[in-house]
Protein backbone atom coordinates (compact mmCIF):
# COMPACT_ATOMS: atom_id res chain seq x y z
CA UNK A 1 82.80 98.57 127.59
CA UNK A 2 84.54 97.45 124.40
CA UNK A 3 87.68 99.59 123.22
CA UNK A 4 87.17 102.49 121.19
CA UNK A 5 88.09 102.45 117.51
CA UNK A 6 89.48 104.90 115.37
CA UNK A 7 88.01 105.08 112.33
CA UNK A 8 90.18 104.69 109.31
CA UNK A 9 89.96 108.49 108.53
CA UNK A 10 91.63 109.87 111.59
CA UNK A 11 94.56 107.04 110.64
CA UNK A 12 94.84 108.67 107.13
CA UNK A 13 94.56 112.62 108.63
CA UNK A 14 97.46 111.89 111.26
CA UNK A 15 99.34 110.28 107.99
CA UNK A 16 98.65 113.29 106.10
CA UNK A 17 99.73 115.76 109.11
CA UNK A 18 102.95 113.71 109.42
CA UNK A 19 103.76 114.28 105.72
CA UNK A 20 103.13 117.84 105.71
CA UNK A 21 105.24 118.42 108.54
CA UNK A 22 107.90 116.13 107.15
CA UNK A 23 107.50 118.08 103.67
CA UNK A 24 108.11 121.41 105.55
CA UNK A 25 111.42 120.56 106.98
CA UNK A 26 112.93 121.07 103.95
CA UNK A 27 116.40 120.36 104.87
CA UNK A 28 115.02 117.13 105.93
CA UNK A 29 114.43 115.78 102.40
CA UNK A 30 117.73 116.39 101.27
CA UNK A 31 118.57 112.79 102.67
CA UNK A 32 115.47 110.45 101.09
CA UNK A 33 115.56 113.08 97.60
CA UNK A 34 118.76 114.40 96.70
CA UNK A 35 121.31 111.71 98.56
CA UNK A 36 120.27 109.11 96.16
CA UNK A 37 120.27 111.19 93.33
CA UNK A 38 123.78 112.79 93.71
CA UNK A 39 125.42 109.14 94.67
CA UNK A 40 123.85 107.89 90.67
CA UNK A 41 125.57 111.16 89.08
CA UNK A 42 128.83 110.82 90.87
CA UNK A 43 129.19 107.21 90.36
CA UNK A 44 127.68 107.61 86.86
CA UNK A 45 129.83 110.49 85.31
CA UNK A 46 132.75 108.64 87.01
CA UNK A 47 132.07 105.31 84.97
CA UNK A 48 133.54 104.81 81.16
CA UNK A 49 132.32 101.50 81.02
CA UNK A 50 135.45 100.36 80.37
CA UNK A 51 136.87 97.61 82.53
CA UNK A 52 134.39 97.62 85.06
CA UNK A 53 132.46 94.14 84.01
CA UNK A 54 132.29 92.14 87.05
CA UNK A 55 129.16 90.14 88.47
CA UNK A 56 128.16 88.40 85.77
CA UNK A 57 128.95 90.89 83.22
CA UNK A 58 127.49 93.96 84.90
CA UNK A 59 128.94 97.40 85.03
CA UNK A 60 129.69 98.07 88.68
CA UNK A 61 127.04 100.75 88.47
CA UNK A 62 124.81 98.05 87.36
CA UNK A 63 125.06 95.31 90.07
CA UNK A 64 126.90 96.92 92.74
CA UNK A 65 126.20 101.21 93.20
CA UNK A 66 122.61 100.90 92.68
CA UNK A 67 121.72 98.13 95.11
CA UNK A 68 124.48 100.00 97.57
CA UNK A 69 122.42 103.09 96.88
CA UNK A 70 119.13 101.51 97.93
CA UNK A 71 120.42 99.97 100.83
CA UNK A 72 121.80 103.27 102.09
CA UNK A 73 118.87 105.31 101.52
CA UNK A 74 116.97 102.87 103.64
CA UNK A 75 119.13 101.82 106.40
CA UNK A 76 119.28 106.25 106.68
CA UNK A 77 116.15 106.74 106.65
CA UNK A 78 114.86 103.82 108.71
CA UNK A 79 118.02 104.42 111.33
CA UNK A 80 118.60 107.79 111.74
CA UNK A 81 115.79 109.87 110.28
CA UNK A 82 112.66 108.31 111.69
CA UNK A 83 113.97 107.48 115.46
CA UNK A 84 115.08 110.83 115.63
CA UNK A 85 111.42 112.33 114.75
CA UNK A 86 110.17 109.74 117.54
CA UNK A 87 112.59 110.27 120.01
CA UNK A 88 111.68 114.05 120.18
CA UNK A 89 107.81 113.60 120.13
CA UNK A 90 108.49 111.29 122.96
CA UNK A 91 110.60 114.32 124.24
CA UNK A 92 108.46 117.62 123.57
CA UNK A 93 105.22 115.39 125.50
CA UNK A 94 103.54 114.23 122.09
CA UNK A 95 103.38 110.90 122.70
CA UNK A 96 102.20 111.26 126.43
CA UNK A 97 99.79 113.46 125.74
CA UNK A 98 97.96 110.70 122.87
CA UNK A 99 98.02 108.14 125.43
CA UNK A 100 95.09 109.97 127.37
CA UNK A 101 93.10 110.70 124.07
CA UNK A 102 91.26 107.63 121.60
CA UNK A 103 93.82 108.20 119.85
CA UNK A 104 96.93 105.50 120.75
CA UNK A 105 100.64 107.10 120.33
CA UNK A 106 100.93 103.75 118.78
CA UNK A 107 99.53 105.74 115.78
CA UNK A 108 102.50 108.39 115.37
CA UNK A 109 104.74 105.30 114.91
CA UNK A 110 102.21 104.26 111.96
CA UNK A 111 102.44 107.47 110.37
CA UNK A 112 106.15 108.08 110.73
CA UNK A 113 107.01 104.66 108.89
CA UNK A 114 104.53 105.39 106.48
CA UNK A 115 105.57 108.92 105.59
CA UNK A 116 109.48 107.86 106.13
CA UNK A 117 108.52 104.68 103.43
CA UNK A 118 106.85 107.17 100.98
CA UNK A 119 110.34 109.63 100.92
CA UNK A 120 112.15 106.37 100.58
CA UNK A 121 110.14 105.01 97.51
CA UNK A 122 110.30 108.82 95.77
CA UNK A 123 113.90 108.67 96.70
CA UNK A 124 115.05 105.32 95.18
CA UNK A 125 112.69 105.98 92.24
CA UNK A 126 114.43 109.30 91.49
CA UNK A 127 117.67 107.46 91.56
CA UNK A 128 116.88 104.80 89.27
CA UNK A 129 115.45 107.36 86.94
CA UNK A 130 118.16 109.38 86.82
CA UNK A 131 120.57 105.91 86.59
CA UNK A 132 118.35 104.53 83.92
CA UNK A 133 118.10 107.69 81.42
CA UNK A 134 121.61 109.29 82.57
CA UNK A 135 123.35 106.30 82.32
CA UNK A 136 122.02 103.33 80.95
CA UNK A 137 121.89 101.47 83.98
CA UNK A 138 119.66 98.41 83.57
CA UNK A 139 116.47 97.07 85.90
CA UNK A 140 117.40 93.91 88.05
CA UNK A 141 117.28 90.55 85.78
CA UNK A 142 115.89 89.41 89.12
CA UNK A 143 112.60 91.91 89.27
CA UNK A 144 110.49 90.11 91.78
CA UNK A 145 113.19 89.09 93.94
CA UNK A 146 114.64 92.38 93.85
CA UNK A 147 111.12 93.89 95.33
CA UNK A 148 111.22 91.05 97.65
CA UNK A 149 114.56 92.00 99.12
CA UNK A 150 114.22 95.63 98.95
CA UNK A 151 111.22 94.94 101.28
CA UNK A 152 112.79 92.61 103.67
CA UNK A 153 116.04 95.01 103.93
CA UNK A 154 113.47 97.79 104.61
CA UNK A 155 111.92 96.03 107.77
CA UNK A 156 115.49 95.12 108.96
CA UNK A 157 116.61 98.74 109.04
CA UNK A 158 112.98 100.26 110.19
CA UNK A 159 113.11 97.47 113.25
CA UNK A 160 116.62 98.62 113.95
CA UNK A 161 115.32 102.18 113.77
CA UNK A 162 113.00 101.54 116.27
CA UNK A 163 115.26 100.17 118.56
CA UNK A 164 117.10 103.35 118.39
CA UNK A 165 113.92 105.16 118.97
CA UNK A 166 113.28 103.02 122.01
CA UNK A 167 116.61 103.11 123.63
CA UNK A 168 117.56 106.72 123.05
CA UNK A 169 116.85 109.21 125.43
CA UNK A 170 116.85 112.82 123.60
CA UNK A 171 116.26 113.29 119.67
CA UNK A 172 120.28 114.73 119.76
CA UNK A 173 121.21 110.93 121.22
CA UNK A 174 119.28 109.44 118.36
CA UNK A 175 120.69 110.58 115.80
CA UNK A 176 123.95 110.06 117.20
CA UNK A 177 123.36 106.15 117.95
CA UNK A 178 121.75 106.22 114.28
CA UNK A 179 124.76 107.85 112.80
CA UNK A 180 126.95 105.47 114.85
CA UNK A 181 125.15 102.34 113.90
CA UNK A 182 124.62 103.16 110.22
CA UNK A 183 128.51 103.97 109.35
CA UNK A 184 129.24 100.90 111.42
CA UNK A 185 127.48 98.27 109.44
CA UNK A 186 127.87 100.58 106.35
CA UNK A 187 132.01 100.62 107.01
CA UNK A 188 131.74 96.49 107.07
CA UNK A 189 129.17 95.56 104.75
CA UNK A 190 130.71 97.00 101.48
CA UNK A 191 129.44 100.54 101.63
CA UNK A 192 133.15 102.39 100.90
CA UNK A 193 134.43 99.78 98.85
CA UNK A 194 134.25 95.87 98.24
CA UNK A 195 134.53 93.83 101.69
CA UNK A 196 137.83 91.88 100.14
CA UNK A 197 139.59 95.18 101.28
CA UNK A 198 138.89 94.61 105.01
CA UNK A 199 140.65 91.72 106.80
CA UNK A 200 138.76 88.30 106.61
CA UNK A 201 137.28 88.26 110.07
CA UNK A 202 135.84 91.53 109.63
CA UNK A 203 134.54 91.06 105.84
CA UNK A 204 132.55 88.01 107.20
CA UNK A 205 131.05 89.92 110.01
CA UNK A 206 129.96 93.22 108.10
CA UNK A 207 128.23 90.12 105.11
CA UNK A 208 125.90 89.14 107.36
CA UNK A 209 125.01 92.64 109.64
CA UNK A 210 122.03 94.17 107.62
CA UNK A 211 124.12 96.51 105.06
CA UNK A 212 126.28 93.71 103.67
CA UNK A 213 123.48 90.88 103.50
CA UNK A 214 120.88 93.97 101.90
CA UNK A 215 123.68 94.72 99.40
CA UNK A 216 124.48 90.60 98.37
CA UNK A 217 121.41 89.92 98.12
CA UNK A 218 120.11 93.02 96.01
CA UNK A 219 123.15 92.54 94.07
CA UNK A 220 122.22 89.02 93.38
CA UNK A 221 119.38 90.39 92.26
CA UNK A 222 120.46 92.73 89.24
CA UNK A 223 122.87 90.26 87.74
CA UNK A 224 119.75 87.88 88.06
CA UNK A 225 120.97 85.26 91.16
CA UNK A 226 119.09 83.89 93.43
CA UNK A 227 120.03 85.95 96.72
CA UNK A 228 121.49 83.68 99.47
CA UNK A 229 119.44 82.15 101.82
CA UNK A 230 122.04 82.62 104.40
CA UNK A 231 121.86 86.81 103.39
CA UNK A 232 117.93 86.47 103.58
CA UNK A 233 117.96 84.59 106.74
CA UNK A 234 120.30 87.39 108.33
CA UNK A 235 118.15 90.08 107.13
CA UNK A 236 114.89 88.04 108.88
CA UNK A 237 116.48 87.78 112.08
CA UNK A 238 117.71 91.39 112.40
CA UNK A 239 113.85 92.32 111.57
CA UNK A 240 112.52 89.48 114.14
CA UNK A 241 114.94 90.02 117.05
CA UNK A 242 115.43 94.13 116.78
CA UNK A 243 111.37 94.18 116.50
CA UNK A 244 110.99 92.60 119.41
CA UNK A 245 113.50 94.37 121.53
CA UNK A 246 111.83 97.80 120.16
CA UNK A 247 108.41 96.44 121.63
CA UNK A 248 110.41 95.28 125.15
CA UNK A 249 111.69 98.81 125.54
CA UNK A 250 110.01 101.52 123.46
CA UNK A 251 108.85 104.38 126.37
CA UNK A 252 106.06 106.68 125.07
CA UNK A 253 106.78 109.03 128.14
């Protein structure tokens, strides 16, 4: 007997459920909505324009707090947000209990990275709205390349996310490990302040974890650069080698 096959509907339903849930928990749109938002005013009403021209001839809010915005919404989101939600639907019996229906728990992990990805895209497009008509900020020179990266620094984080989810035994423990792992590559990779501050071994490291490479090579981006390969290649390898350590390990029971 071949496999049964869900038809495309229940995929979209058990989308839809996730997002209503997701929109309910109001507290938990604070992060993909309002983080983003408040980190453009700050940095924004902070800025005079005057003497911060560096990359190129960018503003700092130009070429370096929006791409460190994106890249923190993301690496969030993808980190602490959505292994959490996974880690206690493996926890409450969710997940065992779709493995004896038609229905695959493979399909929760669908939803949640599609309903996780839509709060990210409303997120970052809030911020650059409020950047753009708040405070001038300009698009990336690089357009293109900039959705490129964006996309490839969104696997890395979501593959790293799902090694969290996989590894972490309560919904409490994953967003610990998430909270642990973001700040880590955040503290190294230019998220508090330019790398130069940290000591040279350390700034080299925290370039090429997934915060620092996402942030050079969106960076790169805005003041219209071609990103490094050697950021790009980082970022691929995180996604590769996380995503298949998530598939090793991920427990549904």
């Amino acid at each position: 007997m071949s496999e049964y096959r869900l038809p495309p509907r229940a995929w979209a339903l058990l989308t839809w459920t996730e997002g209503k849930l997701v929109v309910r928990d109001t507290a938990g749109l604070i992060v993909p909505l309002g983080l983003p938002v408040l980190i453009m005013v700050m940095n924004g009403a902070g800025s005079d324009g005057e003497g911060s021209e560096h990359f190129r001839g960018l503003p700092a809010l130009d070429a370096y707090v929006v791409p460190m915005t994106l890249v923190m919404v993301v690496a969030l989101i993808g980190i602490v947000n959505m292994p959490a939600a996974l880690a206690a639907y493996r926890r409450t019996g969710v997940l065992r209990r779709l493995s004896v229906t038609p229905a695959h728990p493979a399909l929760v992990l669908v939803a949640q990275v599609v309903v996780s990805l839509a709060q990210t895209l409303v997120g970052v497009a809030l911020a650059l709205l409020v950047a753009r008509l708040g405070f001038q900020v300009s698009m990336p020179r690089g357009a293109l390349s900039a959705i490129g990266v964006f996309a490839l620094v969104t696997v890395a984080m979501y593959a790293l996310g799902m090694v969290v989810a996989a590894l972490a035994p309560t919904p409490n423990s994953a967003v610990a490990v998430g909270l642990v792992l973001f700040f880590a590559t955040m503290a190294v990779g230019g998220g508090f302040g330019p790398r130069e501050n940290l000591p040279d071994w350390l700034s080299r490291i925290g370039e090429y974890l997934p915060y620092g490479a996402g942030l050079e090579a969106l960076s790169a981006c805005w003041t219209g650069v071609p990103p490094g390969a050697a950021h790009l290649g980082a970022l691929a390898a995180t996604a590769v080698l996380a995503a298949a350590v998530a598939a090793r390990t991920f427990r549904w029971n």
